[in-house]
PDB file of N, CA and C in Angstrom:
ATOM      1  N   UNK A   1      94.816 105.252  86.165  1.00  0.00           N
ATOM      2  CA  UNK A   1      95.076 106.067  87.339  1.00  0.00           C
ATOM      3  C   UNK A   1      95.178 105.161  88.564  1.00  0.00           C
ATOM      4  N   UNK A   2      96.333 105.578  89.239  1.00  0.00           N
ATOM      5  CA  UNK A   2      96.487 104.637  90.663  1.00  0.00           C
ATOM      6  C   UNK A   2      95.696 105.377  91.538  1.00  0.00           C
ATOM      7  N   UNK A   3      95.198 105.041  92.241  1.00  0.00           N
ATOM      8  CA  UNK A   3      94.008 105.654  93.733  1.00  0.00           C
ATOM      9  C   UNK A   3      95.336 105.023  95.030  1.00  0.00           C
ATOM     10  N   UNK A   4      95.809 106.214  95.952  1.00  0.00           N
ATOM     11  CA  UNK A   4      96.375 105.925  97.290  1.00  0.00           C
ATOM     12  C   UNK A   4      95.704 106.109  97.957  1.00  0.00           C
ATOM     13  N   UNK A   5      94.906 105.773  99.077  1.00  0.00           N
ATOM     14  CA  UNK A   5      94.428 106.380 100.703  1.00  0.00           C
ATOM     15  C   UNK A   5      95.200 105.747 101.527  1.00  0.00           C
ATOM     16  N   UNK A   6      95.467 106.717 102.599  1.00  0.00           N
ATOM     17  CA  UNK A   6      95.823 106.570 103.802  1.00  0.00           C
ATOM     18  C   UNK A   6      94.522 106.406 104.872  1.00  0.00           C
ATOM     19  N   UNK A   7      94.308 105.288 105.602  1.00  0.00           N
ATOM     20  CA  UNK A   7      93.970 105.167 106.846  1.00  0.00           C
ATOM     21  C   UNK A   7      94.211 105.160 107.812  1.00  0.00           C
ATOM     22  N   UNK A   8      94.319 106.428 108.450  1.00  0.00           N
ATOM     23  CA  UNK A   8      95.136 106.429 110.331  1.00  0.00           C
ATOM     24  C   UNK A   8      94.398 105.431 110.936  1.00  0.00           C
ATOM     25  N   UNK A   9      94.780 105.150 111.985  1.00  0.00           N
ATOM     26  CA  UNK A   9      94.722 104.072 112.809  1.00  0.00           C
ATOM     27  C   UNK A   9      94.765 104.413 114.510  1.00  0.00           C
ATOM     28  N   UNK A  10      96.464 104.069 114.512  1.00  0.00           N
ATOM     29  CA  UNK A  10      96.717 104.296 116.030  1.00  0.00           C
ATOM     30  C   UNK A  10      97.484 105.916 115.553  1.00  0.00           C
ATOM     31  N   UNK A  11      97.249 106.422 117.199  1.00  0.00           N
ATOM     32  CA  UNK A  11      97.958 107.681 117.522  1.00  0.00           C
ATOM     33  C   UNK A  11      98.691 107.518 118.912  1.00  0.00           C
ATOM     34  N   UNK A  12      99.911 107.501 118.356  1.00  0.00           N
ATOM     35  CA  UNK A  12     100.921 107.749 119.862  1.00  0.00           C
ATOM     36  C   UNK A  12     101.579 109.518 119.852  1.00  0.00           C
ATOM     37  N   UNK A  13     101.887 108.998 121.100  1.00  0.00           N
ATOM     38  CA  UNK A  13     101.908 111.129 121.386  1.00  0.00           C
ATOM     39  C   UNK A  13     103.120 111.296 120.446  1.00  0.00           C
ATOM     40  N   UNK A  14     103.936 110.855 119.503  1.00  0.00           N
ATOM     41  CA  UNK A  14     104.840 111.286 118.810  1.00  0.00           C
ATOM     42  C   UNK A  14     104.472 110.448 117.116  1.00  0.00           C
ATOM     43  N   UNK A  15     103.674 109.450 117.295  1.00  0.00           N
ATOM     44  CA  UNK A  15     103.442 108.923 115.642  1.00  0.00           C
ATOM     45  C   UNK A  15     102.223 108.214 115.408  1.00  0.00           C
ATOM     46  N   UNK A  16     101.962 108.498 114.147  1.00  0.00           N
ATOM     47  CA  UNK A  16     100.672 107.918 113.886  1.00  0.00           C
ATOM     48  C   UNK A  16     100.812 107.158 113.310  1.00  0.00           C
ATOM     49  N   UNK A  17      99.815 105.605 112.921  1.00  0.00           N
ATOM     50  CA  UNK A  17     100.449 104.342 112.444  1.00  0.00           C
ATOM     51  C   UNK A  17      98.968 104.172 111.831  1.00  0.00           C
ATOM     52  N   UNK A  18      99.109 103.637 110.278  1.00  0.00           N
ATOM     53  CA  UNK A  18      97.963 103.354 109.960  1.00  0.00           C
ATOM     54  C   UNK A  18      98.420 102.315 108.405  1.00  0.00           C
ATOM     55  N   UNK A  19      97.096 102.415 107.619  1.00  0.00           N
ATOM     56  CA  UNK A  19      97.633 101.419 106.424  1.00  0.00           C
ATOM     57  C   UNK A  19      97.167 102.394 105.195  1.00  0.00           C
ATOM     58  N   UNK A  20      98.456 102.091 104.341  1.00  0.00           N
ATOM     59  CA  UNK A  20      98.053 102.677 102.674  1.00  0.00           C
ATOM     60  C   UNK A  20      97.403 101.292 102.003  1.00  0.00           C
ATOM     61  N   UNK A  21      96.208 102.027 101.342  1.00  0.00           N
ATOM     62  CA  UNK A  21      95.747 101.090 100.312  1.00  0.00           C
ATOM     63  C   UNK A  21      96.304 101.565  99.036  1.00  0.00           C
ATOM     64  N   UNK A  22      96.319 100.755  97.892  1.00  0.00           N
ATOM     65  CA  UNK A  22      96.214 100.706  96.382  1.00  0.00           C
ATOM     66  C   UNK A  22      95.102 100.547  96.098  1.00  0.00           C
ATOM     67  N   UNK A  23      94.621 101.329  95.333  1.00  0.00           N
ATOM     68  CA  UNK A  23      93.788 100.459  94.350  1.00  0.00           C
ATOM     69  C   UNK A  23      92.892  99.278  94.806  1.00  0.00           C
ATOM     70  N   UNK A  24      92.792  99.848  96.592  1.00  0.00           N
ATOM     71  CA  UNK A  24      91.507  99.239  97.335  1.00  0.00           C
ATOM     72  C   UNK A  24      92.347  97.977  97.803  1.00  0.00           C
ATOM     73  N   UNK A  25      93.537  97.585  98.043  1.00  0.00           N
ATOM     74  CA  UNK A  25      93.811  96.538  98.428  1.00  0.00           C
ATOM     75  C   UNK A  25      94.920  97.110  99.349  1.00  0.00           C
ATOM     76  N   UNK A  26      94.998  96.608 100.389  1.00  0.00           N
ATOM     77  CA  UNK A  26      96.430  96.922 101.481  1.00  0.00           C
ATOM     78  C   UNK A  26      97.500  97.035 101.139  1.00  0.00           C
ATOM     79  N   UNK A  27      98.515  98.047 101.080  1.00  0.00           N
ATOM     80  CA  UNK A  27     100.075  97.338 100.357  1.00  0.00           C
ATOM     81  C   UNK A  27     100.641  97.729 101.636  1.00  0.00           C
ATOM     82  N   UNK A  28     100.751  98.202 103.082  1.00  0.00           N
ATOM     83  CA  UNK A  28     101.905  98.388 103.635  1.00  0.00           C
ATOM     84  C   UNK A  28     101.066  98.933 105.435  1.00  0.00           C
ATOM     85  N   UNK A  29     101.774  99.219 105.871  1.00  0.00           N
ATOM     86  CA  UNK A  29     101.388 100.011 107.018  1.00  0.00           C
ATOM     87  C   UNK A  29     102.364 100.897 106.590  1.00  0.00           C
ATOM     88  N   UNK A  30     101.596 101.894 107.786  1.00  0.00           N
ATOM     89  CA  UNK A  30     102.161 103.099 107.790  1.00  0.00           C
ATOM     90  C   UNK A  30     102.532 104.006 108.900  1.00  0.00           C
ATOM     91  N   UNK A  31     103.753 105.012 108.976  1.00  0.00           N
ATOM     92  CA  UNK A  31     104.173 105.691 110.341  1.00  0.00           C
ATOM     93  C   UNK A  31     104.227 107.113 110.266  1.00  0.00           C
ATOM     94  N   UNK A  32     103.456 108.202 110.433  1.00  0.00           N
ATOM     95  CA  UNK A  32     103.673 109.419 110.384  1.00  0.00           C
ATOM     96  C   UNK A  32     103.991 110.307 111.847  1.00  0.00           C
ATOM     97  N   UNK A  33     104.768 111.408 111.289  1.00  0.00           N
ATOM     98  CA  UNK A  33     104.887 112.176 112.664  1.00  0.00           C
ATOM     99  C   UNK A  33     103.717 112.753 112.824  1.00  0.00           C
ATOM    100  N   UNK A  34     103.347 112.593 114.204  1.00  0.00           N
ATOM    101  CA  UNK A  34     101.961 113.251 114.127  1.00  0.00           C
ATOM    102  C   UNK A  34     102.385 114.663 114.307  1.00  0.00           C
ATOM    103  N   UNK A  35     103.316 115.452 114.737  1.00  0.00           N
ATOM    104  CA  UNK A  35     103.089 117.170 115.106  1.00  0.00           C
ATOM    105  C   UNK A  35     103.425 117.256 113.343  1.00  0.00           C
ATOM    106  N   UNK A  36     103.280 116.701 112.141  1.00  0.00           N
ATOM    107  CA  UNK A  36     103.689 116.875 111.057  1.00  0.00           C
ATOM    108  C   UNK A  36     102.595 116.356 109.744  1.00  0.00           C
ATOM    109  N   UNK A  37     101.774 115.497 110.252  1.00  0.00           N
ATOM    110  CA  UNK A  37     100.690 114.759 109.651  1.00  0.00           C
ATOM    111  C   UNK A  37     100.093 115.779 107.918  1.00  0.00           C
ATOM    112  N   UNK A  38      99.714 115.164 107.511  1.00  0.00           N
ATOM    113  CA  UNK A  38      99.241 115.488 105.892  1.00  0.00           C
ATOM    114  C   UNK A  38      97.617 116.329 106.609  1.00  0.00           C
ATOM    115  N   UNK A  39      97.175 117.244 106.001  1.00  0.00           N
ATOM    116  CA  UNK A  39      95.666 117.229 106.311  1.00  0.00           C
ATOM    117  C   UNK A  39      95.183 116.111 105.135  1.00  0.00           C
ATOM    118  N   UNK A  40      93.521 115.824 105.933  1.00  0.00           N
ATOM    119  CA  UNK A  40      92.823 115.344 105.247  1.00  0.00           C
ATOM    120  C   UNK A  40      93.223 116.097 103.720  1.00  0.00           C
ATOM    121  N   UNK A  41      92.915 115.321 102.420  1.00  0.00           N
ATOM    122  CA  UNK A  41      92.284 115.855 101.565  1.00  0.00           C
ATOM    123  C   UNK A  41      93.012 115.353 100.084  1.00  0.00           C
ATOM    124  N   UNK A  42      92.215 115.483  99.084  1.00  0.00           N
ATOM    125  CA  UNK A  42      92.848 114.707  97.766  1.00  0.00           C
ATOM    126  C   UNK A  42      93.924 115.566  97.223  1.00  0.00           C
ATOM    127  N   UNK A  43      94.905 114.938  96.840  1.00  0.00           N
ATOM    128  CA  UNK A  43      96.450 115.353  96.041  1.00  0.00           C
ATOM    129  C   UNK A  43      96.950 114.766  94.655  1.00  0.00           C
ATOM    130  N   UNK A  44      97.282 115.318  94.023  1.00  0.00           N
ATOM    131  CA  UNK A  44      98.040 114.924  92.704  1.00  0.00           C
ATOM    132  C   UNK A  44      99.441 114.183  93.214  1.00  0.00           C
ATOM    133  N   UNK A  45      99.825 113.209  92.244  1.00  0.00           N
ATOM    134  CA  UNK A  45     101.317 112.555  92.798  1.00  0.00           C
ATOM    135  C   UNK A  45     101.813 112.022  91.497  1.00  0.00           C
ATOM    136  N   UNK A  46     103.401 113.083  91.170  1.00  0.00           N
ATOM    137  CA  UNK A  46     104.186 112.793  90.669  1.00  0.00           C
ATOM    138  C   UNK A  46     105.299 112.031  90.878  1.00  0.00           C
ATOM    139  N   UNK A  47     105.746 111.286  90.567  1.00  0.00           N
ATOM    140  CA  UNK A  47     107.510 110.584  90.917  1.00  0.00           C
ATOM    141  C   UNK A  47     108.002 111.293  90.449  1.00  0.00           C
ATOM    142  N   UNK A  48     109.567 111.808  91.189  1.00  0.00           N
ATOM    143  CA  UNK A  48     110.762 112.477  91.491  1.00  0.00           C
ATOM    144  C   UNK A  48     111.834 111.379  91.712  1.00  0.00           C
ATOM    145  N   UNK A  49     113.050 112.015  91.116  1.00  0.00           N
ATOM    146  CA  UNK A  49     114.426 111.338  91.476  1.00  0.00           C
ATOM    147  C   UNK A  49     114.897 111.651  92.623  1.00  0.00           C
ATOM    148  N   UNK A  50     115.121 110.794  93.574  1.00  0.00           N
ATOM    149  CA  UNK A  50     115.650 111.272  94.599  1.00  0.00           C
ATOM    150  C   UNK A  50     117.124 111.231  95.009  1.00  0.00           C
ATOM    151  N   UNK A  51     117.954 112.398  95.063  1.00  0.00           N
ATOM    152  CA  UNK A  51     119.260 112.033  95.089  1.00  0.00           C
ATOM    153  C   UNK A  51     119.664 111.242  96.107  1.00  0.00           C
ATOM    154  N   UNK A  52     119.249 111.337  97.781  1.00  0.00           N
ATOM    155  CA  UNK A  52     119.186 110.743  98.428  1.00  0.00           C
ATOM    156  C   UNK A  52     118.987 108.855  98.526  1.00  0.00           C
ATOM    157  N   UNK A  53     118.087 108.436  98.102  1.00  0.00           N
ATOM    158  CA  UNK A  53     117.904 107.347  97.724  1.00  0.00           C
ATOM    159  C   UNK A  53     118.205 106.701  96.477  1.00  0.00           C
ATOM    160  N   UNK A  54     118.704 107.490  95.560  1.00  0.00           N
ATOM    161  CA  UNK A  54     118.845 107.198  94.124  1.00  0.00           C
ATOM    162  C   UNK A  54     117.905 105.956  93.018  1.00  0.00           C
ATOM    163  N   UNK A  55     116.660 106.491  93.379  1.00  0.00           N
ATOM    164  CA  UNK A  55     115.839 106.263  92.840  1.00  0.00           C
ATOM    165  C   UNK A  55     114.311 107.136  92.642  1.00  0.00           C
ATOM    166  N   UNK A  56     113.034 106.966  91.676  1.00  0.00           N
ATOM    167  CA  UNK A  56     111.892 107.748  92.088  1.00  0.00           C
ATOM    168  C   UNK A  56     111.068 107.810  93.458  1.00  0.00           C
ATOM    169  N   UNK A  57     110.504 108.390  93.508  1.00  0.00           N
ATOM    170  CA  UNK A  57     109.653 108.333  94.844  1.00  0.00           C
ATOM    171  C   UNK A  57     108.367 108.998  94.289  1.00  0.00           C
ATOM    172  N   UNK A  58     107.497 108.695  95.158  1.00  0.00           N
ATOM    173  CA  UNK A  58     106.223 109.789  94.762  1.00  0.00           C
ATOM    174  C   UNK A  58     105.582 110.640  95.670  1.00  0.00           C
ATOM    175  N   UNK A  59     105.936 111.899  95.005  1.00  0.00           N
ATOM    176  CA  UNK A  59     105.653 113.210  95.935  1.00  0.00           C
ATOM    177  C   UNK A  59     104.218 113.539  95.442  1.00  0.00           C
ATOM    178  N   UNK A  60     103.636 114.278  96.891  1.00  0.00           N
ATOM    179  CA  UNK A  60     102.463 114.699  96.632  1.00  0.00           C
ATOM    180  C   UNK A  60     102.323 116.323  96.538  1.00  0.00           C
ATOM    181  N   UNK A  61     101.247 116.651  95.645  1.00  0.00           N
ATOM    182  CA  UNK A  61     101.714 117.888  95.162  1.00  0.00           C
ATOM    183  C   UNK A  61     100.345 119.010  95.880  1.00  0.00           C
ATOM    184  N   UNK A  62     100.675 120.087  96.239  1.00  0.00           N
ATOM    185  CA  UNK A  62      99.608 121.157  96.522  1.00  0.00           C
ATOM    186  C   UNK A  62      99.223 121.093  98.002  1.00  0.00           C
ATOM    187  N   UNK A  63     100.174 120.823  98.703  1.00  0.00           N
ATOM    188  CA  UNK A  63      99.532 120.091  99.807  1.00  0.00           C
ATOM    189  C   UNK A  63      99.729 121.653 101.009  1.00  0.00           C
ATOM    190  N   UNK A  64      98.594 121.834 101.330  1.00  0.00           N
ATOM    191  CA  UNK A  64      98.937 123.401 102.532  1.00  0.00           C
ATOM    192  C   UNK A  64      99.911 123.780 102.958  1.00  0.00           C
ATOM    193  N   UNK A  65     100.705 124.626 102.783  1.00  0.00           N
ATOM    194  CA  UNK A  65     101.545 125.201 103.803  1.00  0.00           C
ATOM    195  C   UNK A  65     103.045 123.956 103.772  1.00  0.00           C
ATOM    196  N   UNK A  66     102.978 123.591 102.534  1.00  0.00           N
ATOM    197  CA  UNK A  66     103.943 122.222 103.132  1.00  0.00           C
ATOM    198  C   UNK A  66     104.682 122.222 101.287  1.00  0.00           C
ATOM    199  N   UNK A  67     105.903 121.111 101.365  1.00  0.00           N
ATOM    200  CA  UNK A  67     106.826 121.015 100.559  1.00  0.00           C
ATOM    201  C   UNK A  67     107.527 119.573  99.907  1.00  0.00           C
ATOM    202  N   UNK A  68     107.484 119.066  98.946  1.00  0.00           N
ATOM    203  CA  UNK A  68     108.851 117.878  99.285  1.00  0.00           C
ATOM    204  C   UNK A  68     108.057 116.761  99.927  1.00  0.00           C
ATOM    205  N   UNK A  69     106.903 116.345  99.771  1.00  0.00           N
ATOM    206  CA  UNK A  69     106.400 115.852 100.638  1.00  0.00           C
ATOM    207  C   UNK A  69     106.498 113.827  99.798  1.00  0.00           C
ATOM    208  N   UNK A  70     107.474 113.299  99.940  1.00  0.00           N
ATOM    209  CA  UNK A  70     107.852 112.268  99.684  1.00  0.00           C
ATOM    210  C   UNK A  70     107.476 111.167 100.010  1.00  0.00           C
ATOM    211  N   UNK A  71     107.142 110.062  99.909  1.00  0.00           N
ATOM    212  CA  UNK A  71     106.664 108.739  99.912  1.00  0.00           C
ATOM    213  C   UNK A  71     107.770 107.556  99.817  1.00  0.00           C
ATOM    214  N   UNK A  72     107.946 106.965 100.922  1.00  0.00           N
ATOM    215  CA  UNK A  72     109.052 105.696 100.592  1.00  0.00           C
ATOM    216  C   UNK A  72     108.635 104.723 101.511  1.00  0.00           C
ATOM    217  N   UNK A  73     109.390 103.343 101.375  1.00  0.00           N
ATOM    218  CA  UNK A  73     108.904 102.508 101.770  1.00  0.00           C
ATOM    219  C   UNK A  73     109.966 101.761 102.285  1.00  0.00           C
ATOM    220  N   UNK A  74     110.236 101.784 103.580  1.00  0.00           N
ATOM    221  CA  UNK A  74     111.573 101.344 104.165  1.00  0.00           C
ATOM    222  C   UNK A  74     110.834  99.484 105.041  1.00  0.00           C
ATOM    223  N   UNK A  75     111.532  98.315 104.786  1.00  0.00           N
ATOM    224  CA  UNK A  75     110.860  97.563 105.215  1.00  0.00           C
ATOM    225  C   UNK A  75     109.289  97.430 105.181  1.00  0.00           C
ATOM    226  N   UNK A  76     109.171  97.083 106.227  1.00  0.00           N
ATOM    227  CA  UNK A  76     107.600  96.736 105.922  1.00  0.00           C
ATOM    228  C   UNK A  76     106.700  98.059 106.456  1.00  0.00           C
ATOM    229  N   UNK A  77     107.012  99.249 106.502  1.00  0.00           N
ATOM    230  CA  UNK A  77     106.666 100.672 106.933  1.00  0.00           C
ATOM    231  C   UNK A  77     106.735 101.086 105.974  1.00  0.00           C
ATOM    232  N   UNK A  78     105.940 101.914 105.731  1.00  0.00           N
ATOM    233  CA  UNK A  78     105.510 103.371 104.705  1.00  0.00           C
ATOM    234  C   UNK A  78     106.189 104.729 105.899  1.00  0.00           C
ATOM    235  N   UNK A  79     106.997 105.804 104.909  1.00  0.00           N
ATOM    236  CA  UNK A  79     107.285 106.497 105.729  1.00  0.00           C
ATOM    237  C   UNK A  79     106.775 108.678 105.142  1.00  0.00           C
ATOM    238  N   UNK A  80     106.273 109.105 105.782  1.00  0.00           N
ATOM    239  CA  UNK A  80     106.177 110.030 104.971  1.00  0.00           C
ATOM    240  C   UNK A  80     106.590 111.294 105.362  1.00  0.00           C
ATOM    241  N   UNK A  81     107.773 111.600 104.723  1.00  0.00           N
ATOM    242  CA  UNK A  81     108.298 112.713 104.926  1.00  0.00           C
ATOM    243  C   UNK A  81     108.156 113.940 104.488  1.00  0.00           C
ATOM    244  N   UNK A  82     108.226 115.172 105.462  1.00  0.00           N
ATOM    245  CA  UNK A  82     107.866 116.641 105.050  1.00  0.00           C
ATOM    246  C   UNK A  82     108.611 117.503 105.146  1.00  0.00           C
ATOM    247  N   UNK A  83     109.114 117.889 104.223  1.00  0.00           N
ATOM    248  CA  UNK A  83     109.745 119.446 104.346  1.00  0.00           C
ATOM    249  C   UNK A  83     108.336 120.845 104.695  1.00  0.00           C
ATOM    250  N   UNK A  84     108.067 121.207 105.840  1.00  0.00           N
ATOM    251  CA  UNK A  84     107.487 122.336 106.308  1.00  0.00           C
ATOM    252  C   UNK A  84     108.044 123.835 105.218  1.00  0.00           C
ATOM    253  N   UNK A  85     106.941 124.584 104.436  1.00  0.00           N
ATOM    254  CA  UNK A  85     107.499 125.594 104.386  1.00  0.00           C
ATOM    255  C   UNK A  85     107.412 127.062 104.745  1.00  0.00           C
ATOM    256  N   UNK A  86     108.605 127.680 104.622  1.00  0.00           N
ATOM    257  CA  UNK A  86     109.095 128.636 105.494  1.00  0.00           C
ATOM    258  C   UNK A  86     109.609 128.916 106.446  1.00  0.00           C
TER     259      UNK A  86
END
């Protein structure tokens, strides 16, 4: 089993910047929208094909009120994107 945490960090009035660990070791920083942010709390994560990128990604699953919630890694940024639902 892989273990992800996110550690926020900084908060600017439009993004939050922090670092994903692995498996207890640093792999990246990270940039979230903050009016969009994950709540706290533990998630299941499957990889998905993404047509967009044409490759897997790993989505997190069960997450409140939310959808699609994708994981990629553009340069040296982690980026995490949300489809809101409804």
């Amino acid at each position: 089993m892989i273990e992800l945490s996110l550690q926020r960090k900084v908060s600017k009035s439009h993004h939050t910047m922090g670092k994903l660990i692995v498996n207890g070791e640093q792999f990246c920083d990270t940039l979230e929208n903050t009016k969009k942010m994950i709540p706290t709390g533990t998630y299941k994560i499957v990889l998905v094909w993404s047509n967009k990128f044409q490759r897997e990604l790993p989505e997190l699953l069960n997450v409140p009120k939310r959808a699609a919630i994708r994981i990629r890694r553009d340069a040296f940024l982690l980026e995490i994107a949300i489809k809101l639902v409804g």
